[in-house]
Protein backbone atom coordinates (compact mmCIF):
# COMPACT_ATOMS: atom_id res chain seq x y z
CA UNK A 1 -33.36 6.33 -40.35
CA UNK A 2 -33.52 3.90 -36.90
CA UNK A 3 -32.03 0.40 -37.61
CA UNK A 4 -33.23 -2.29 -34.96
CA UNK A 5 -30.52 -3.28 -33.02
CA UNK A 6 -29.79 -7.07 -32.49
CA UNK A 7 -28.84 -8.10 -29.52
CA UNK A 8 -25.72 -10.40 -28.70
CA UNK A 9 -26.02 -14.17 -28.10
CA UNK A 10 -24.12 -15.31 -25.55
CA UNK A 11 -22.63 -18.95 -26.53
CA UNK A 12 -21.95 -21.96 -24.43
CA UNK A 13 -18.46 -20.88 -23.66
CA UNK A 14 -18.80 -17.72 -22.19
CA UNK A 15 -17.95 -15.64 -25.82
CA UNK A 16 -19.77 -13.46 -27.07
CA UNK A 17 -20.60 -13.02 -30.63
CA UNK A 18 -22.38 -10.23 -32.34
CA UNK A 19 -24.55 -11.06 -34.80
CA UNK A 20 -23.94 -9.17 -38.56
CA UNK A 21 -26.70 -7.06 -39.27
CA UNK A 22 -27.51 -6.33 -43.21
CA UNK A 23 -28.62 -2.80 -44.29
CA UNK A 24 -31.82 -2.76 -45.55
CA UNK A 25 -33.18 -0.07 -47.64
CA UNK A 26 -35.18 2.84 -46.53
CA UNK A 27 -38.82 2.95 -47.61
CA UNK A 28 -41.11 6.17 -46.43
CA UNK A 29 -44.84 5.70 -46.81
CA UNK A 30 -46.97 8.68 -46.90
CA UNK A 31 -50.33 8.14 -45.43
CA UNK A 32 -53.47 9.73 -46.91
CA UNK A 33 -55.23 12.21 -44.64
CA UNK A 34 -57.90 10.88 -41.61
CA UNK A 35 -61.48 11.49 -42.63
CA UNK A 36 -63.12 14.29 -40.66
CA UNK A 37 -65.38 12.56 -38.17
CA UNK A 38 -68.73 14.02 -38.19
CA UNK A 39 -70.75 15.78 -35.17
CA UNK A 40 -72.62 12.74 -33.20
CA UNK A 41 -75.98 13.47 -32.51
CA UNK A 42 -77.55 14.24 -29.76
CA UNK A 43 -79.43 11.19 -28.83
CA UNK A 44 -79.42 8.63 -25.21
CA UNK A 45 -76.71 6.15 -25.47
CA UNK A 46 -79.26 3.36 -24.33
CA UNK A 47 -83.03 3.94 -25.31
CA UNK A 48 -85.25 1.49 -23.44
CA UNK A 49 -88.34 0.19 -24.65
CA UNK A 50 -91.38 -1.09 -22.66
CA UNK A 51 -90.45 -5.00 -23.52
CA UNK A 52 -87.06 -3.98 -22.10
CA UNK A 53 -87.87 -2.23 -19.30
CA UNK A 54 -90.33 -5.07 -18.62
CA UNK A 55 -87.17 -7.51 -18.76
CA UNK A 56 -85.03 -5.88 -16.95
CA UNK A 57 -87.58 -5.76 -14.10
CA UNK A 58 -88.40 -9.11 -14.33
CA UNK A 59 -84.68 -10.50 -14.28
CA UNK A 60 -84.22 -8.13 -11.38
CA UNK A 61 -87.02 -9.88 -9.40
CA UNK A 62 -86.05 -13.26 -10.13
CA UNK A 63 -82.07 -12.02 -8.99
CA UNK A 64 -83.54 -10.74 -6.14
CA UNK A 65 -86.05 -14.26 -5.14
CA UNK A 66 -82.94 -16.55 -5.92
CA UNK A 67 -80.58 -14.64 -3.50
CA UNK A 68 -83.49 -14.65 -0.65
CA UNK A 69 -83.99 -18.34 -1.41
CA UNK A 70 -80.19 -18.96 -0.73
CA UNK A 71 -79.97 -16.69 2.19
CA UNK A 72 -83.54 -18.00 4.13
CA UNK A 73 -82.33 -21.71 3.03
CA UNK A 74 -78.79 -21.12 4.40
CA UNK A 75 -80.16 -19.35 8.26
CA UNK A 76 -82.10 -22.33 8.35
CA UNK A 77 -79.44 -24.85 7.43
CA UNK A 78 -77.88 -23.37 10.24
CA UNK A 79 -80.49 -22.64 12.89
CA UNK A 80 -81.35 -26.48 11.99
CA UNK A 81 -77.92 -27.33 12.89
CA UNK A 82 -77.59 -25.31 16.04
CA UNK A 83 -80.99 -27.17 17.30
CA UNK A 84 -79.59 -30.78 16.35
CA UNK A 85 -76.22 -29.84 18.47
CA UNK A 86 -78.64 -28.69 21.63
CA UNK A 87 -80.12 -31.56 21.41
CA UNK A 88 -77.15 -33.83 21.50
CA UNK A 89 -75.35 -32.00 24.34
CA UNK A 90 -78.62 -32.21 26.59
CA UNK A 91 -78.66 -35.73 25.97
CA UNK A 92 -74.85 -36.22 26.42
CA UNK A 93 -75.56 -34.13 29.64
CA UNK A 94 -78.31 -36.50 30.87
CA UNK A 95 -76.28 -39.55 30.21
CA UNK A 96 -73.74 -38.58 32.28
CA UNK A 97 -74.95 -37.36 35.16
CA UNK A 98 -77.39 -40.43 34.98
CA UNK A 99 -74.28 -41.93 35.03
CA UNK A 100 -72.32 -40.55 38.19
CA UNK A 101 -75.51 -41.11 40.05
CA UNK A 102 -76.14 -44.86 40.09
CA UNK A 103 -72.67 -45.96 40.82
């Protein structure tokens, strides 16, 4: 009924060959009829129980410390840094107008 079709190779000189292509013999299989599925149930996909509803709460609580610990460690990381930079420029600051002064 459909035969595959092979395509050409195209050889190193530019020609083009078609490749022979054997009939093969026809072979129908029947295939027995699909069982009938049956009616699902009427039940909750997910049915939670109190050890995991307690879970889930508790892995919710420690997502939620973790992220606060990485966001309060990271403002201060930076409120840190923007002190230590204050610092320097006042002190660059008072170095050079000390500087200018005594000359």
């Amino acid at each position: 009924m459909f035969r595959p079709k092979v395509p050409t190779n195209p050889t190193p000189t530019g020609l083009v060959v078609p490749l022979t292509v054997e009939p093969t013999a026809t072979v129908q299989h029947t295939l027995p009829p699909a069982p009938v599925a049956q009616a699902p149930t009427r039940r909750p996909a997910v049915q939670l129980t109190p050890g995991t509803a307690l879970a889930l709460v508790g892995g919710g609580t420690a997502v939620v410390l973790v992220v606060g610990a990485v966001l309060v460690s990271m403002f201060l990381a930076v409120a840190i840094s923007g002190v230590s930079v204050a610092i320097c420029a006042v002190v660059l600051r008072s170095l050079l107008a000390h500087g200018h002064t005594h000359r």
